[in-house]
Protein backbone atom coordinates (compact mmCIF):
# COMPACT_ATOMS: atom_id res chain seq x y z
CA UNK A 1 105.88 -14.85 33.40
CA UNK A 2 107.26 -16.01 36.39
CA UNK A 3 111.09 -15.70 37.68
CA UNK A 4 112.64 -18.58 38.93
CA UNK A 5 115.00 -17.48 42.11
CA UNK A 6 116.92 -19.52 44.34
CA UNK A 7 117.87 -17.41 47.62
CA UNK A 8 120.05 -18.43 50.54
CA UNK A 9 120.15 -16.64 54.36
CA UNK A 10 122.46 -17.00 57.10
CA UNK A 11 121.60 -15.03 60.37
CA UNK A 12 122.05 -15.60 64.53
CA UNK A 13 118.79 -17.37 65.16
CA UNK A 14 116.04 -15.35 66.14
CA UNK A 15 112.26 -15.93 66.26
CA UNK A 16 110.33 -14.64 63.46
CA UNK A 17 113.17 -14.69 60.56
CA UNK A 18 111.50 -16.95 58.25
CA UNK A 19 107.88 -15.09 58.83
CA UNK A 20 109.82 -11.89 56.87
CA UNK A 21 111.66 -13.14 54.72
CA UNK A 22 108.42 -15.02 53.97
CA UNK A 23 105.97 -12.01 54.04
CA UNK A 24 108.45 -10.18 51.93
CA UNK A 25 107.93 -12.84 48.78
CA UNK A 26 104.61 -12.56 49.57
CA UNK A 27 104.45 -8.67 49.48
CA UNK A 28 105.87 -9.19 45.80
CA UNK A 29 103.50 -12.13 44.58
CA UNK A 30 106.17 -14.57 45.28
CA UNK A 31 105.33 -18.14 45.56
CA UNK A 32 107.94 -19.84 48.13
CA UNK A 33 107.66 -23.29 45.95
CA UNK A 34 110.47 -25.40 48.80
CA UNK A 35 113.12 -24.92 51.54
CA UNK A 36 114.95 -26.47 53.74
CA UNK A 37 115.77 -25.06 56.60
CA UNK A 38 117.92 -25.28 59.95
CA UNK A 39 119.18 -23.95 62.98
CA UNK A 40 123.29 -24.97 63.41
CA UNK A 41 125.22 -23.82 65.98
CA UNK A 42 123.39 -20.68 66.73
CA UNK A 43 123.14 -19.75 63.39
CA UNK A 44 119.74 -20.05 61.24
CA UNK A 45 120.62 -21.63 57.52
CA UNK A 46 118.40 -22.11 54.84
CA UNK A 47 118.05 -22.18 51.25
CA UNK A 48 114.63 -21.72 49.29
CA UNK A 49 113.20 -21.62 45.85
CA UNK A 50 110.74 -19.11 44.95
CA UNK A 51 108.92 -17.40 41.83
CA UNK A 52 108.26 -14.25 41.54
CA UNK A 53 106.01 -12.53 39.01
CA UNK A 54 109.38 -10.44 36.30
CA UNK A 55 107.87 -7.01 37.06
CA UNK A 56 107.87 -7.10 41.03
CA UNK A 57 111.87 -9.14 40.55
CA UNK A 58 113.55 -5.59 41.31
CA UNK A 59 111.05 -4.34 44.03
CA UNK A 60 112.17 -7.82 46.03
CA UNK A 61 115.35 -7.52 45.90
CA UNK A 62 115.27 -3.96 47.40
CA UNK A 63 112.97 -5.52 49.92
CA UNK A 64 115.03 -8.16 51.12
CA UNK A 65 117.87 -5.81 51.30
CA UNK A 66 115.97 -3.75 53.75
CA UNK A 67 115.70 -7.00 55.92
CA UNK A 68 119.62 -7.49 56.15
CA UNK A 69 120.17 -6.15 59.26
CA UNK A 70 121.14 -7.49 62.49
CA UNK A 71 123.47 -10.29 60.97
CA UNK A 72 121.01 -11.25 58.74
CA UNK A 73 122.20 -12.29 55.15
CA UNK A 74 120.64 -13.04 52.06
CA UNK A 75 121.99 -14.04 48.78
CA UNK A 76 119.53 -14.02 45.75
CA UNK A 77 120.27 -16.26 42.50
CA UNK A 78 118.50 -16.78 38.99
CA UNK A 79 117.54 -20.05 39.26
CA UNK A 80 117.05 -22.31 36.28
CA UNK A 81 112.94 -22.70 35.15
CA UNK A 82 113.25 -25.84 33.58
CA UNK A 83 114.43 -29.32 35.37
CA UNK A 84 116.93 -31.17 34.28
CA UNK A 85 116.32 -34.92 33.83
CA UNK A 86 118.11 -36.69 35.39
CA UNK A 87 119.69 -39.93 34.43
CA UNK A 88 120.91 -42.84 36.65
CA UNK A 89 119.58 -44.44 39.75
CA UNK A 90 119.25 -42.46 42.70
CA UNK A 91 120.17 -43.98 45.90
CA UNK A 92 120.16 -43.13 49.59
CA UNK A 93 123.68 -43.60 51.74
CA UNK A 94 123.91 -43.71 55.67
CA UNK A 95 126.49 -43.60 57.74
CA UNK A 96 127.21 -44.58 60.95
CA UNK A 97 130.09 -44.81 63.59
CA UNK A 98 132.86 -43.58 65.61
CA UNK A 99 133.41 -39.64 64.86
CA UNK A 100 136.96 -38.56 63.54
CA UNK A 101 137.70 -36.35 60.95
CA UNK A 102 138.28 -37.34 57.47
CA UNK A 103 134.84 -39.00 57.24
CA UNK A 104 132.89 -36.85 54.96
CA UNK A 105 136.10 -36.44 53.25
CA UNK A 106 136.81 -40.06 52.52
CA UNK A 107 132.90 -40.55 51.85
CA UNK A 108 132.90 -38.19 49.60
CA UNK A 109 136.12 -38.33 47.88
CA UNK A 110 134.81 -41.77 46.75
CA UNK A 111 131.66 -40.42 45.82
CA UNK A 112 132.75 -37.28 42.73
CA UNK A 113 135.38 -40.58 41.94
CA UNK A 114 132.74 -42.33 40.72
CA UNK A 115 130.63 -39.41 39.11
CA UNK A 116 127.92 -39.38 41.80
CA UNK A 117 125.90 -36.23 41.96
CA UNK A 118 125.41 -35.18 45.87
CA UNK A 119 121.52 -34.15 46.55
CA UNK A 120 121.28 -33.93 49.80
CA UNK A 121 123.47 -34.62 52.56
CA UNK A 122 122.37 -34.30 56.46
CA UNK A 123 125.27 -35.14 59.57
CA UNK A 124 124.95 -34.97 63.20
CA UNK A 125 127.55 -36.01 66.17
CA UNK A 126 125.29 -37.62 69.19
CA UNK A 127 126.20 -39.41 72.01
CA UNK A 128 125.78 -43.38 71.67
CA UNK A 129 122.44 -44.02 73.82
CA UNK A 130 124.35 -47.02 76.04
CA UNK A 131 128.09 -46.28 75.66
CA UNK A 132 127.93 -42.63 75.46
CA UNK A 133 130.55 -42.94 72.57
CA UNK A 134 129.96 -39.94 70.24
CA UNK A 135 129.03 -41.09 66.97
CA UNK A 136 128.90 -39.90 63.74
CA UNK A 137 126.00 -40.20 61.80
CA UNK A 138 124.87 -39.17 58.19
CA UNK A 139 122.65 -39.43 55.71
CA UNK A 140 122.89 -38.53 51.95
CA UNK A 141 120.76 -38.63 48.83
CA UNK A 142 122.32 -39.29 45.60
CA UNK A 143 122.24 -39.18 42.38
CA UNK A 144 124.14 -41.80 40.50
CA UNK A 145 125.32 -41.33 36.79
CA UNK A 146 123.57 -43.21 33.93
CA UNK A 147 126.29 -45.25 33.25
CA UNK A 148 127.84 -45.83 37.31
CA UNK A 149 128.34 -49.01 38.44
CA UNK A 150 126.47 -49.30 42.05
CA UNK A 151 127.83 -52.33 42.82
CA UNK A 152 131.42 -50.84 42.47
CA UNK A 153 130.57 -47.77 43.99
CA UNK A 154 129.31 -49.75 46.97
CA UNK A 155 132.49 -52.01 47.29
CA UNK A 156 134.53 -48.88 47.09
CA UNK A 157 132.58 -47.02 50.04
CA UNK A 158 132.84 -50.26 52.33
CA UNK A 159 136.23 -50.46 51.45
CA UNK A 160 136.60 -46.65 53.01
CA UNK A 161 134.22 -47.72 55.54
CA UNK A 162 136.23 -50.09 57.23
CA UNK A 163 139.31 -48.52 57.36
CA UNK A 164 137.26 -45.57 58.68
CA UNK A 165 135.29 -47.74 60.80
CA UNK A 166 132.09 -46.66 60.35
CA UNK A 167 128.88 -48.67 59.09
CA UNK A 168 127.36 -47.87 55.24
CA UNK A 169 124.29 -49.01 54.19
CA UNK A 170 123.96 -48.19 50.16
CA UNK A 171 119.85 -48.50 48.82
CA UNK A 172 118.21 -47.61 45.96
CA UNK A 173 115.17 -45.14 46.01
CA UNK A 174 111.99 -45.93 44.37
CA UNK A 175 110.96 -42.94 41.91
C-alpha cells in the first residue's frame, strides 16, 4: 500500500533541483501526484505530494538526505491518504492597489475572523504599467465555512479595503 508524503524544499536556485529530487521519488517507485513550485528572491520553494510504495518509505528518506547539500533543504511529512470534504463555498479573492504593509495582514485578519480556510494565496509587487506606482497585487483561493456568511465576509473585506486602499473583487468558484 501506498504512503502518502507531503515534502517541502528550500534551496539557492540552481538548474536541475527539481530533476533530483524528482529522479529520487522515482528511484523509490514514488509517484509525484502535485506541486507547486517557485523561484523567490533567489531562493527555489516548493512543496509536493507524493506516494511512495511503505517498503521503499525508509530507503527515500535516506535518499533525499543524501541530496541536502549545497543549501538544499528538504522536509518530509506523513501526509493524510484520505481527503477531507470539504464544506462551504469556495471562492476566489484578488487584490489590488497601492503597496504598504499591513495588507496581507488586514486581509487576512478578516479572513480566520470569519472562519475562512486559506488554500492558496499568490502576491507580487510590480510597477503600475502607466504610472510606474508599485502596486500590490494578490490572489487567494478560499475556502469558506459551511455556515459563513459571504455577503458579510465581503462587506467586511471592502470595509478593510478602503481604508487600505486597495481594490477586492470577492467570486465564487464553480466546483
Amino acid at each position: 500500500m501506498p504512503v502518502p508524503l507531503v515534502m517541502t524544499i528550500i534551496s539557492p536556485d540552481r538548474t536541475g533541483l527539481v530533476e533530483s529530487v524528482a529522479r529520487v521519488v522515482a528511484q523509490h517507485g514514488g509517484n509525484w501526484l502535485e506541486s507547486r513550485m517557485c523561484r523567490l528572491g533567489g531562493e527555489f520553494a516548493g512543496i509536493l505530494r507524493i506516494e511512495v510504495p511503505a517498503e521503499q518509505q525508509s530507503a527515500l528518506l535516506a535518499a533525499l538526505q543524501t541530496l541536502q547539500t549545497g543549501g538544499l533543504q528538504i522536509l518530509v511529512r506523513d501526509a493524510p491518504s484520505a481527503n477531507i470534504a470539504a464544506t462551504g463555498k469556495q471562492t476566489r479573492l484578488e487584490i489590488v492597489g497601492g503597496d504598504r504593509p499591513g495588507i496581507v495582514r488586514d486581509i487576512t485578519a478578516a479572513l480566520a475572523r470569519a472562519g475562512v480556510n486559506v488554500e492558496e494565496f499568490t502576491s507580487e509587487v510590480t510597477s503600475a504599467p502607466m504610472s510606474g506606482e508599485i502596486l500590490f497585487k494578490a490572489s487567494a483561493r478560499l475556502q469558506l465555512p459551511g455556515r459563513g456568511d459571504p455577503a458579510a465576509l465581503k462587506a467586511d473585506l471592502e470595509k478593510i479595503a478602503a481604508d487600505l486602499l486597495v481594490d477586492v473583487s470577492f467570486a465564487e468558484l464553480n466546483r
